[in-house]
Protein backbone atom coordinates (compact mmCIF):
# COMPACT_ATOMS: atom_id res chain seq x y z
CA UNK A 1 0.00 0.00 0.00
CA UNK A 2 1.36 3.43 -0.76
CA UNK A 3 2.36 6.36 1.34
CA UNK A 4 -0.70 8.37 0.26
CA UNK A 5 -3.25 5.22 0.40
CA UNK A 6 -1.72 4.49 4.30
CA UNK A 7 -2.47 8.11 5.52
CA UNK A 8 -6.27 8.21 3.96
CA UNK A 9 -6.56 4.84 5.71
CA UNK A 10 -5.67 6.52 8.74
CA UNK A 11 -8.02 9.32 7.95
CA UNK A 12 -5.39 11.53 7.37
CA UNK A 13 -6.88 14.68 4.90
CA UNK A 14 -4.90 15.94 2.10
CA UNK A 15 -5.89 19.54 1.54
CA UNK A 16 -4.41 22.39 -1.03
CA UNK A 17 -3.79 25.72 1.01
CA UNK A 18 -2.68 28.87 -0.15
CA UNK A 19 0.42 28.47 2.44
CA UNK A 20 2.91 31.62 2.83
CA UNK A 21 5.81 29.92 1.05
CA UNK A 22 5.64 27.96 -2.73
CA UNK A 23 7.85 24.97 -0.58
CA UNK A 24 5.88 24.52 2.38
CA UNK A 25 3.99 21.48 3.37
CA UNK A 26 1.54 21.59 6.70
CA UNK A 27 0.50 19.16 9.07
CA UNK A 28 -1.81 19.34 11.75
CA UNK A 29 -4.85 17.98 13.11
CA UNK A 30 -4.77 15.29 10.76
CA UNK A 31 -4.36 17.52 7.76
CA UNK A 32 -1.65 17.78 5.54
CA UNK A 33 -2.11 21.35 3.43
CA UNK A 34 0.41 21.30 0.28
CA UNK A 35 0.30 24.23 -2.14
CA UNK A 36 -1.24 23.54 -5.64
CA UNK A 37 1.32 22.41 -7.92
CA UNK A 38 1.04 22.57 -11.84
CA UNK A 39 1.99 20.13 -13.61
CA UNK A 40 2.59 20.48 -17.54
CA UNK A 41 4.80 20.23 -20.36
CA UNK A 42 7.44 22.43 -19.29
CA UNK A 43 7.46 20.93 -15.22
CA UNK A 44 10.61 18.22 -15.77
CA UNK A 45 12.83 20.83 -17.46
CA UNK A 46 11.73 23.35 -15.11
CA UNK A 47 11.90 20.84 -11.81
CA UNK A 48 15.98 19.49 -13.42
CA UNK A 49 16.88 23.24 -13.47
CA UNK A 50 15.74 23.95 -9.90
CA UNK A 51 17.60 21.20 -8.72
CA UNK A 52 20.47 21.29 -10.45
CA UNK A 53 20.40 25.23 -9.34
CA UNK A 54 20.25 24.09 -5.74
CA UNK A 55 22.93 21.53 -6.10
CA UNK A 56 25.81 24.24 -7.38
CA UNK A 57 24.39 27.39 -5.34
CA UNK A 58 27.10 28.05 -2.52
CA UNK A 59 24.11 28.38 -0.28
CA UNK A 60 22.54 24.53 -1.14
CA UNK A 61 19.50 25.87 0.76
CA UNK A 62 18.20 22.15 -0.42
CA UNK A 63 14.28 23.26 -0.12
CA UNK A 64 13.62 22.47 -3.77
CA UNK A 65 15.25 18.79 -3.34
CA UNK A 66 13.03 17.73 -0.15
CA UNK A 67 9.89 19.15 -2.00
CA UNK A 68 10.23 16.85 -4.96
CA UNK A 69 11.47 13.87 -2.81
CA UNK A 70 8.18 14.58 -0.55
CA UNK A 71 6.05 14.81 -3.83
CA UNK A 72 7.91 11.76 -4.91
CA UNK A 73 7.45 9.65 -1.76
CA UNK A 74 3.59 10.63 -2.09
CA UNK A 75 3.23 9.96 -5.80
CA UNK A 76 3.90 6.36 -6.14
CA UNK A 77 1.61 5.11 -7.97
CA UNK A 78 -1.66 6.75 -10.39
CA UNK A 79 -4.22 6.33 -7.42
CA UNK A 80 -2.02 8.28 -5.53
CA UNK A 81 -2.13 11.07 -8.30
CA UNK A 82 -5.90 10.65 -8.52
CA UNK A 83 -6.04 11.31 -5.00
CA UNK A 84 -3.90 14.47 -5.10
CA UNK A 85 -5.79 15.85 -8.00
CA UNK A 86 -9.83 15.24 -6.33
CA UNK A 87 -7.85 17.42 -3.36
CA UNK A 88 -6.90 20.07 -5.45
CA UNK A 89 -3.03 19.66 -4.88
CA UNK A 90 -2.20 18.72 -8.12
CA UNK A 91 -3.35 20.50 -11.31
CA UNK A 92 -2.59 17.79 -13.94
CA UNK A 93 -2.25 19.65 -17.38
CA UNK A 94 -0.27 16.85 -18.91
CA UNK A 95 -3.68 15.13 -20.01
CA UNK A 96 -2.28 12.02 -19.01
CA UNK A 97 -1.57 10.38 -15.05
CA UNK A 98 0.83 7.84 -16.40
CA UNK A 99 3.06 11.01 -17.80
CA UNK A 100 2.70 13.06 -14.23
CA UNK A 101 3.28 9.65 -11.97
CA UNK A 102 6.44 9.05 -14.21
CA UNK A 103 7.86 12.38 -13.83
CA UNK A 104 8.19 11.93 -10.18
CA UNK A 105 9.13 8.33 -10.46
């Protein structure tokens, strides 16, 4: 059973927030509040060159790297991704869930 699939067995709620940062993840009270995230043609180019930003800045602040591992860890598997995107979390403009699961895989 995946990550996301354990935690709504456990009743946990996945909610999208308008948080005060684009990185930040909430939890309390049995909700976790994520940001909306967009997914579309352009997101794996633009994710590899956030990354690989972070990974040569002097400053390796790291943010961008634990986001997409936590989005990674949560997006195992297309029910996962169906789950996100009922919640409002993810904003799927790819067309298709195989394409957005994979570019987290």
């Amino acid at each position: 059973m995946t990550i996301v699939m354990q935690l709504k067995a456990r009743y946990v709620i996945f909610k999208c927030d308008r948080l005060k940062r684009l990185l930040e993840l909430e939890f309390s009270n049995g909700v976790i509040r994520i940001l909306i995230l967009a997914i579309n043609d352009c997101s794996e180019a633009f994710f590899t060159y956030l990354v690989m930003h972070e990974c040569m800045s002097p400053f390796r602040g790291g943010h961008f790297i634990l986001y997409v591992s936590i989005m990674r860890q949560l997006i195992e598997s297309m029910n996962d991704l169906r789950v996100l995107c009922k919640n409002g979390i993810i904003d799927n403009r790819l067309g298709s869930k195989e394409r957005t699961t994979n570019l987290f895989a």
